[in-house]
Protein backbone atom coordinates (compact mmCIF):
# COMPACT_ATOMS: atom_id res chain seq x y z
CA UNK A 1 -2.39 -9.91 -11.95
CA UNK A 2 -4.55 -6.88 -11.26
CA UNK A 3 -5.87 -5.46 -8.20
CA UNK A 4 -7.39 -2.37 -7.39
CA UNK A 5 -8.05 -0.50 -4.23
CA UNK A 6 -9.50 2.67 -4.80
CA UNK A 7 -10.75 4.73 -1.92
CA UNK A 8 -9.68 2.16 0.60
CA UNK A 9 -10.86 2.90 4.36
CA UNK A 10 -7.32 2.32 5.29
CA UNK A 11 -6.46 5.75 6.77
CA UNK A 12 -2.86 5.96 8.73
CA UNK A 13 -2.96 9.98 9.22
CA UNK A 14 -4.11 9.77 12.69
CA UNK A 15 -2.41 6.24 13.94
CA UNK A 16 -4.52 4.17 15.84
CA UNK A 17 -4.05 0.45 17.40
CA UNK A 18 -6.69 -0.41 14.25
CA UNK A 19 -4.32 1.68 11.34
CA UNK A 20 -1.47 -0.65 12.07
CA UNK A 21 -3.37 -3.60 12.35
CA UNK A 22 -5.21 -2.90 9.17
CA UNK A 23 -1.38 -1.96 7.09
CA UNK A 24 -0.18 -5.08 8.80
CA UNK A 25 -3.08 -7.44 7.62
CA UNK A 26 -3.02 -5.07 4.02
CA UNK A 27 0.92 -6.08 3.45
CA UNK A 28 0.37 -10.09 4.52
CA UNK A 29 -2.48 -10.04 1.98
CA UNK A 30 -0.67 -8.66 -0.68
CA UNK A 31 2.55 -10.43 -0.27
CA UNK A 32 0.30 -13.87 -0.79
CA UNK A 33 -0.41 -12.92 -4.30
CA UNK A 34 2.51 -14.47 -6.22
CA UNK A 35 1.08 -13.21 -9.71
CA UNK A 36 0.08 -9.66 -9.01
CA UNK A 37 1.85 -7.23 -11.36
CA UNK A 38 -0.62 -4.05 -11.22
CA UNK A 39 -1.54 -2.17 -7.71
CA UNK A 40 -3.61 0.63 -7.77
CA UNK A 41 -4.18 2.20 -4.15
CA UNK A 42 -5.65 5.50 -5.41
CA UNK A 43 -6.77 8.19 -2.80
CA UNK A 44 -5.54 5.78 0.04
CA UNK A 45 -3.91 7.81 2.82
CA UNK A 46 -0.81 5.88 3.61
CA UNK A 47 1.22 8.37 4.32
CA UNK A 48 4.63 6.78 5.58
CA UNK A 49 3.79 3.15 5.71
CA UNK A 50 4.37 2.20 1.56
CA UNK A 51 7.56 0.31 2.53
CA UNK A 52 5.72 -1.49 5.08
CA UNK A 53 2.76 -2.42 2.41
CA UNK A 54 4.53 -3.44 -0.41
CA UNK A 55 8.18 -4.70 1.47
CA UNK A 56 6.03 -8.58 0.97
CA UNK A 57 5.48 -8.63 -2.41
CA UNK A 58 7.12 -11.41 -4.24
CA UNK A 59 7.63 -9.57 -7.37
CA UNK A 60 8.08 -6.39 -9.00
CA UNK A 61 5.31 -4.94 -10.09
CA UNK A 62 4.75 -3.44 -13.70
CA UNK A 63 2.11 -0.64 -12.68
CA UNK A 64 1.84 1.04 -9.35
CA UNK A 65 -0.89 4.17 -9.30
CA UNK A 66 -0.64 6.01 -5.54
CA UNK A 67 -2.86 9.26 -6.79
CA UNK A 68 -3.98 11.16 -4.00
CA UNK A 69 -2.43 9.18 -1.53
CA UNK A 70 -0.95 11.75 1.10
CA UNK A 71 2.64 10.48 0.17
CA UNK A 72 5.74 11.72 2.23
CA UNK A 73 9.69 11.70 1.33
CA UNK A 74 10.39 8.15 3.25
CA UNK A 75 7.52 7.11 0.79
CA UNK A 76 9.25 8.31 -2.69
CA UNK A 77 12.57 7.44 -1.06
CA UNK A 78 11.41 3.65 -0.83
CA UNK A 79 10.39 4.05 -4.35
């Protein structure tokens, strides 16, 4: 139901073959938990990609924290 994330090594500021492999793998993962109703990605640069991360989950979540997480207007706009 819960996962948390904080500080993830996920960075997507300065793109790299490994950055979209890593938001690729990040969404797959997280659209295979059925259950999950809390995220927290907390001081995660992701930075234009939240639509791709969370576009596979199955469910709405309940509780989504994104402090310090370098956030753009596509981001809030998906939101």
């Amino acid at each position: 139901r819960s996962l948390k994330l904080r500080y993830s090594n996920l960075t997507v500021q300065h793109p790299m073959p490994e950055s979209a492999i890593g938001i690729r793998r990040l969404a797959r993962q997280l659209g295979m938990l059925p259950g999950l109703r809390e995220l927290m990605l907390a001081h995660s640069q992701l930075s234009g990609n939240l639509c791709q991360i969370l576009g596979n989950l199955q469910a709405p979540l309940e509780s989504l924290e994104l402090a310090y997480c370098s956030l753009i207007p596509a981001d809030f706009a998906f939101l």
